[in-house]
C-alpha atoms as a PDB file:
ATOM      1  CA  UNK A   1      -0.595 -25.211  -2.276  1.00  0.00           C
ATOM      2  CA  UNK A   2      -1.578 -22.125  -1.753  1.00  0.00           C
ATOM      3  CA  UNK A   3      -1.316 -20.587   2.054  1.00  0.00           C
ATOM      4  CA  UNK A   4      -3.767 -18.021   4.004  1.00  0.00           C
ATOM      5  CA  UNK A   5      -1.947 -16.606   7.420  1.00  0.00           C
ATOM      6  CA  UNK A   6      -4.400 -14.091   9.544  1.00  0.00           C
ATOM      7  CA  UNK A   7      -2.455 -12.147  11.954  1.00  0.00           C
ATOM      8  CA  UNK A   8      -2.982  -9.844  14.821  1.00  0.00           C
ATOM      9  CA  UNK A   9      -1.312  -8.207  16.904  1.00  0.00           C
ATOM     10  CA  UNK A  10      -2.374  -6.385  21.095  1.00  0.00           C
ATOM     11  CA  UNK A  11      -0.669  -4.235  23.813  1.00  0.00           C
ATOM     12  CA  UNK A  12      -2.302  -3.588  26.721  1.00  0.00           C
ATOM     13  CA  UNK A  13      -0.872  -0.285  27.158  1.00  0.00           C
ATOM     14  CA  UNK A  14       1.417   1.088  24.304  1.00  0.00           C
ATOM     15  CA  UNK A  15       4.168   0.179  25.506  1.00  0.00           C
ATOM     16  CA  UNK A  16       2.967  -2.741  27.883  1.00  0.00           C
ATOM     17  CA  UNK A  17       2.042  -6.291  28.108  1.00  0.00           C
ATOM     18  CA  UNK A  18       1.404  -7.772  24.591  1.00  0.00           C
ATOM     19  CA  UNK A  19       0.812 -10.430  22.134  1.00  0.00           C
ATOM     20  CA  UNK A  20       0.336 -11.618  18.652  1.00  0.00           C
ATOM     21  CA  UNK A  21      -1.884 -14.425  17.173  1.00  0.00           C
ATOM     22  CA  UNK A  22      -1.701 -16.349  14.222  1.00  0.00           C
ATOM     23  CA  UNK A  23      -3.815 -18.498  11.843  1.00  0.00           C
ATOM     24  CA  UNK A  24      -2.429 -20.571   9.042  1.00  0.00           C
ATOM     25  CA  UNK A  25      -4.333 -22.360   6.528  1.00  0.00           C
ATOM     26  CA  UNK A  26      -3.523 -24.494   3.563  1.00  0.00           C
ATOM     27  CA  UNK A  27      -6.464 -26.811   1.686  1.00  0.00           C
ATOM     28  CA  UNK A  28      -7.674 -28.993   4.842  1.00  0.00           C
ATOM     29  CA  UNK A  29      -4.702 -28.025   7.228  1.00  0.00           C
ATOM     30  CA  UNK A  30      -4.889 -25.024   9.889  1.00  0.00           C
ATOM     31  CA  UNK A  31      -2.460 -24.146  12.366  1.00  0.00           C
ATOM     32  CA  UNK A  32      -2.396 -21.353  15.391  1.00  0.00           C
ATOM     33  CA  UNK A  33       0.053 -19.656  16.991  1.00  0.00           C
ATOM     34  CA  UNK A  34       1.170 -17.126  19.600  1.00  0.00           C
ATOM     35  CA  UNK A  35       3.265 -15.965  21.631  1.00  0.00           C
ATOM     36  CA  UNK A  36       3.245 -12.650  24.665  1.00  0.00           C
ATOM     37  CA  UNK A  37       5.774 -10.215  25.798  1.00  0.00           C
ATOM     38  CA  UNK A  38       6.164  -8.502  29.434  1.00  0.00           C
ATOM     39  CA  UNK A  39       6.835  -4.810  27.646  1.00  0.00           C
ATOM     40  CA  UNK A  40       6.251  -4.168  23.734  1.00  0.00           C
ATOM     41  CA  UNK A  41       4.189  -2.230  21.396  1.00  0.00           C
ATOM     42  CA  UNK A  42       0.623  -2.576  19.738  1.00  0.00           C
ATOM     43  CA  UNK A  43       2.878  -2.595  16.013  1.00  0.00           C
ATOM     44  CA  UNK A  44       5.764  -4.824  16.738  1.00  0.00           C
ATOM     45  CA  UNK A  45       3.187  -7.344  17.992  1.00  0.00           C
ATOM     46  CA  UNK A  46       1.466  -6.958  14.623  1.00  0.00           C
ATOM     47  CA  UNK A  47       4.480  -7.057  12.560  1.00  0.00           C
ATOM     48  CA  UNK A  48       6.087 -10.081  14.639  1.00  0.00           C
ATOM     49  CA  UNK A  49       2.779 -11.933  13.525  1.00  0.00           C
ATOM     50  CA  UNK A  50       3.231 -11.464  10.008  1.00  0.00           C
ATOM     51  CA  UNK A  51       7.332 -12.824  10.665  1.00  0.00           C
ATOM     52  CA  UNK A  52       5.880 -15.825  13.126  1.00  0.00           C
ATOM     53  CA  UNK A  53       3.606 -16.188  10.050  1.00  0.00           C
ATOM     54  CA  UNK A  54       6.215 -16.301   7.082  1.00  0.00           C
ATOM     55  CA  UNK A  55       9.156 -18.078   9.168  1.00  0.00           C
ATOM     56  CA  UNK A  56       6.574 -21.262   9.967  1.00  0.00           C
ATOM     57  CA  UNK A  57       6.728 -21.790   6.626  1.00  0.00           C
ATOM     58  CA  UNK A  58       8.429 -25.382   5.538  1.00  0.00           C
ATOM     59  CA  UNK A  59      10.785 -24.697   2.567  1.00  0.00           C
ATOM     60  CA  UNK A  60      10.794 -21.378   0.091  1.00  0.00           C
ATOM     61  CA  UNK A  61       9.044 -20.461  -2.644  1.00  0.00           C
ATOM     62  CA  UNK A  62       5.927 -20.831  -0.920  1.00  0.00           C
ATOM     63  CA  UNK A  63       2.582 -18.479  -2.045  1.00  0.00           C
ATOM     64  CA  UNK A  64       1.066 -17.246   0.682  1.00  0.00           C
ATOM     65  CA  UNK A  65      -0.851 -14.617   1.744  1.00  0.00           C
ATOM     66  CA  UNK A  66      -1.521 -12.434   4.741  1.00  0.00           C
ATOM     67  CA  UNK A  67      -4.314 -11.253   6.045  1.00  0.00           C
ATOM     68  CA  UNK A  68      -4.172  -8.276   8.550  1.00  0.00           C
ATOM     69  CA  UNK A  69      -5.836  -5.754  10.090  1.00  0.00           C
ATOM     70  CA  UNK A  70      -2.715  -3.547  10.768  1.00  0.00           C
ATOM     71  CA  UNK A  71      -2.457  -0.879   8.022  1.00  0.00           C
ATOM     72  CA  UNK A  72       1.331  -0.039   9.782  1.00  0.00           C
ATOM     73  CA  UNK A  73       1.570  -3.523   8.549  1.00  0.00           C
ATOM     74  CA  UNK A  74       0.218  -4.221   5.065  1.00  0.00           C
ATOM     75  CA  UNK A  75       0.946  -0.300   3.747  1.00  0.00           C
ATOM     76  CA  UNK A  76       4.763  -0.839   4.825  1.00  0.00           C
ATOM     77  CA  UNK A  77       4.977  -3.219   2.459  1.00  0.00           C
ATOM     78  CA  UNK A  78       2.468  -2.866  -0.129  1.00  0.00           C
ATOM     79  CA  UNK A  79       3.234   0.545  -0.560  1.00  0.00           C
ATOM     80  CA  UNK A  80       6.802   0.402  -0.840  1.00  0.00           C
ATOM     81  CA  UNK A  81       7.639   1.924   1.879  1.00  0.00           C
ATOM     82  CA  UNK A  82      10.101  -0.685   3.583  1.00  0.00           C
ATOM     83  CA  UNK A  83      12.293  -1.258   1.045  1.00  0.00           C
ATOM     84  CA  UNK A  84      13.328   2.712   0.583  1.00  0.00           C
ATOM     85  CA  UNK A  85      13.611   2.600   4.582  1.00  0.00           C
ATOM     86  CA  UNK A  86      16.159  -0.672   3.755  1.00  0.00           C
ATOM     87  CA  UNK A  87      17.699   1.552   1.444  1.00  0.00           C
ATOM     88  CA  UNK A  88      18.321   4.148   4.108  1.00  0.00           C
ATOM     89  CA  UNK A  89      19.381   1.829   6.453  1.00  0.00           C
ATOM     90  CA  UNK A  90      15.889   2.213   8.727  1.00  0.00           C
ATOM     91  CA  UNK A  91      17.208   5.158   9.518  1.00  0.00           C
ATOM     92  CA  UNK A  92      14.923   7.461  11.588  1.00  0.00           C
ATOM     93  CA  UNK A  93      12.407   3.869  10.924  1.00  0.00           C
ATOM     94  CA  UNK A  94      10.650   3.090  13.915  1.00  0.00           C
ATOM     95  CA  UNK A  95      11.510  -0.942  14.855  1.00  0.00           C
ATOM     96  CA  UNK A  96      14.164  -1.554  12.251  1.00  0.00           C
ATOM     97  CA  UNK A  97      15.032  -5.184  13.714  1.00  0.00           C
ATOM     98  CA  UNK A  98      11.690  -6.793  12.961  1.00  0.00           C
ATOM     99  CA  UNK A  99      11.764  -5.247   9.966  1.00  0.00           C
ATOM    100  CA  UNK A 100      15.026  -6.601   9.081  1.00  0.00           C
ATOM    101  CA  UNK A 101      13.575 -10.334  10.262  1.00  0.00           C
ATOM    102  CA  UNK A 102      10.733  -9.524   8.195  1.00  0.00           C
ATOM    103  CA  UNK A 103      12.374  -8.914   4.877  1.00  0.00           C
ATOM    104  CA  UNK A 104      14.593 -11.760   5.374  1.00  0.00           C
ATOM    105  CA  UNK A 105      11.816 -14.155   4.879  1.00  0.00           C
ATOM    106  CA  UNK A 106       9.506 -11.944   3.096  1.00  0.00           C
ATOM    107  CA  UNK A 107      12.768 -12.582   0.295  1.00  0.00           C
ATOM    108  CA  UNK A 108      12.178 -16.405   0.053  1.00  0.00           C
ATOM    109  CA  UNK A 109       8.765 -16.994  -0.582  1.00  0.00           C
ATOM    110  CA  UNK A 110       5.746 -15.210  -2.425  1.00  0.00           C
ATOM    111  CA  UNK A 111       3.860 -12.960  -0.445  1.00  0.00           C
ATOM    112  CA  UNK A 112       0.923 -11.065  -1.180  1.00  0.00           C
ATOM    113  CA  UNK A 113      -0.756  -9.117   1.665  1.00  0.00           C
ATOM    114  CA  UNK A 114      -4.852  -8.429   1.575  1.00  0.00           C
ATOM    115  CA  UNK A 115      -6.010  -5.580   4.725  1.00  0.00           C
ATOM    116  CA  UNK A 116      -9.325  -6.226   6.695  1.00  0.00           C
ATOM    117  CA  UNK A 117     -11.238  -3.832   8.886  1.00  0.00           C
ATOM    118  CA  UNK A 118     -10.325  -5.144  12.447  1.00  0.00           C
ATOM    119  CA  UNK A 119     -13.493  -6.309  14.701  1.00  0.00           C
ATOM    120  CA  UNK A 120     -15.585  -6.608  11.521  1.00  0.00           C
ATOM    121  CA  UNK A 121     -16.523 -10.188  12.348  1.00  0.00           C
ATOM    122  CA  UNK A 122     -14.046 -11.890  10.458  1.00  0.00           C
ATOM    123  CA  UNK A 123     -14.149 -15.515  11.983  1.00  0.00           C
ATOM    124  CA  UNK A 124     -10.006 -16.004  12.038  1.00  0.00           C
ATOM    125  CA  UNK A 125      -9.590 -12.573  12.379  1.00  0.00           C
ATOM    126  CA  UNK A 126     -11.359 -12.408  15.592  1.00  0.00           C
ATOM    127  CA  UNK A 127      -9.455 -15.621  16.586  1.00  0.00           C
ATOM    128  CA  UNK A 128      -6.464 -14.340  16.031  1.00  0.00           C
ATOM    129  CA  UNK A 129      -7.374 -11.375  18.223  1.00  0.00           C
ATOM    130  CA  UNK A 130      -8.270 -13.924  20.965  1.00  0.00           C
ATOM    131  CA  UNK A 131      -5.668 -15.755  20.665  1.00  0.00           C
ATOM    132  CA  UNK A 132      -2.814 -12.260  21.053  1.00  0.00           C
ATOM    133  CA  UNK A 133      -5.034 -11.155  23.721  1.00  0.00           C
ATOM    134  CA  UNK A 134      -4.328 -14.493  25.501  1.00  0.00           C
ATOM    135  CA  UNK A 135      -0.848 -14.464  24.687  1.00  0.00           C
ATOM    136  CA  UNK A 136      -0.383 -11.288  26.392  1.00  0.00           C
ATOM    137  CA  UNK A 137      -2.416 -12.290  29.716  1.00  0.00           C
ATOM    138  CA  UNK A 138      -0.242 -15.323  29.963  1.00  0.00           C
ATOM    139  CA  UNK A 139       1.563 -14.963  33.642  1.00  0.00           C
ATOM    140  CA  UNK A 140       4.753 -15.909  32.250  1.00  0.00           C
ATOM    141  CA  UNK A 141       5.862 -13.477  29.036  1.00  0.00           C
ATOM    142  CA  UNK A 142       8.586 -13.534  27.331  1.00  0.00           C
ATOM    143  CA  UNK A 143      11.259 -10.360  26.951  1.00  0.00           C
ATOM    144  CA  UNK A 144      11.431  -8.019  23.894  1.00  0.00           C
ATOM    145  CA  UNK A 145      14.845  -7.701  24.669  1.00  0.00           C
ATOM    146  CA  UNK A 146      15.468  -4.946  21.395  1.00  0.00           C
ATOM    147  CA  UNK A 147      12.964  -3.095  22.469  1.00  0.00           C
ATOM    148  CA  UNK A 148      13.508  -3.212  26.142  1.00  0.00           C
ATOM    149  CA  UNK A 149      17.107  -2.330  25.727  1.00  0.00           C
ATOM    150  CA  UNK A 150      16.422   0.428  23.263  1.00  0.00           C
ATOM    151  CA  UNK A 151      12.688   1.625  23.130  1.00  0.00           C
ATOM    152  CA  UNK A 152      13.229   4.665  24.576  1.00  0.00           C
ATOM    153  CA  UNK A 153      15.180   6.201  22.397  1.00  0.00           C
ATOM    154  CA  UNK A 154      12.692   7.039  19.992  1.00  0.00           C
ATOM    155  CA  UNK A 155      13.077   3.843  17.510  1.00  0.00           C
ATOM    156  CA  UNK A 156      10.009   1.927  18.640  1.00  0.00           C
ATOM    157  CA  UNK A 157       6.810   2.857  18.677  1.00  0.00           C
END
């Protein structure tokens, strides 16, 4: 079956408060998801959405495809670019660790990545705007501990 995840990602502030959203669909199914941070960046959020998408996923092999507005996002990969930054070791790569998670799961299933102009009046795109937005207003957030521990050295953006 063949599986649509929209993702977005918000910071209030880059660095600050933020949040990522997700929609999955497959046939008549549709799940959401979310999650906020106290302190973390506008592209981790968006990146973490595409890994919240991918490592939902029951089983491998799985097609799937993700739908994002975050061209730091779907270039990275579609491009090439993240796999000669694995070859490097990230080095000089801006948040290497979610990378890292990414490819990990990126590895077991098929992925195929389409871009969308954010606030275009996509109907899941918007939602999953809403729904990072939320996550990040939440009064309890959660700690990017990487990139609290190390995000001001220049790695994160």
């Amino acid at each position: 079956m063949k599986i649509t995840a929209y993702t977005d990602g918000a910071a209030s502030g880059n660095p600050g408060p933020g949040g990522y959203g997700v929609v999955l669909e497959a046939g008549p199914h549709r799940k959401e998801l979310w999650g906020g941070y106290r302190r973390t960046t506008n592209n981790r959020m968006e990146l973490l959405a595409a890994i919240v998408a991918l490592e939902s996923l029951k089983g491998t092999g799985q097609d799937i495809t993700i739908v994002s507005d975050s061209k730091y996002v779907v270039d990275s990969v579609e491009k090439g670019w993240v796999f000669t930054w694995e070859k490097t070791g990230f080095k000089k790569k801006k948040n290497p660790d979610l990378w890292q998670r990414f490819l990990k799961s990126y590895r077991q299933h098929h992925v195929h990545f389409r871009w969308i102009r954010g606030h275009s009046g996509h109907p899941q795109n918007e939602l999953c705007d809403r729904l990072a937005v939320a996550a990040r207003e939440q009064k309890e957030l959660a700690v990017d501990e990487v990139y609290e521990q190390l995000g001001d050295d220049g790695l994160f953006d």
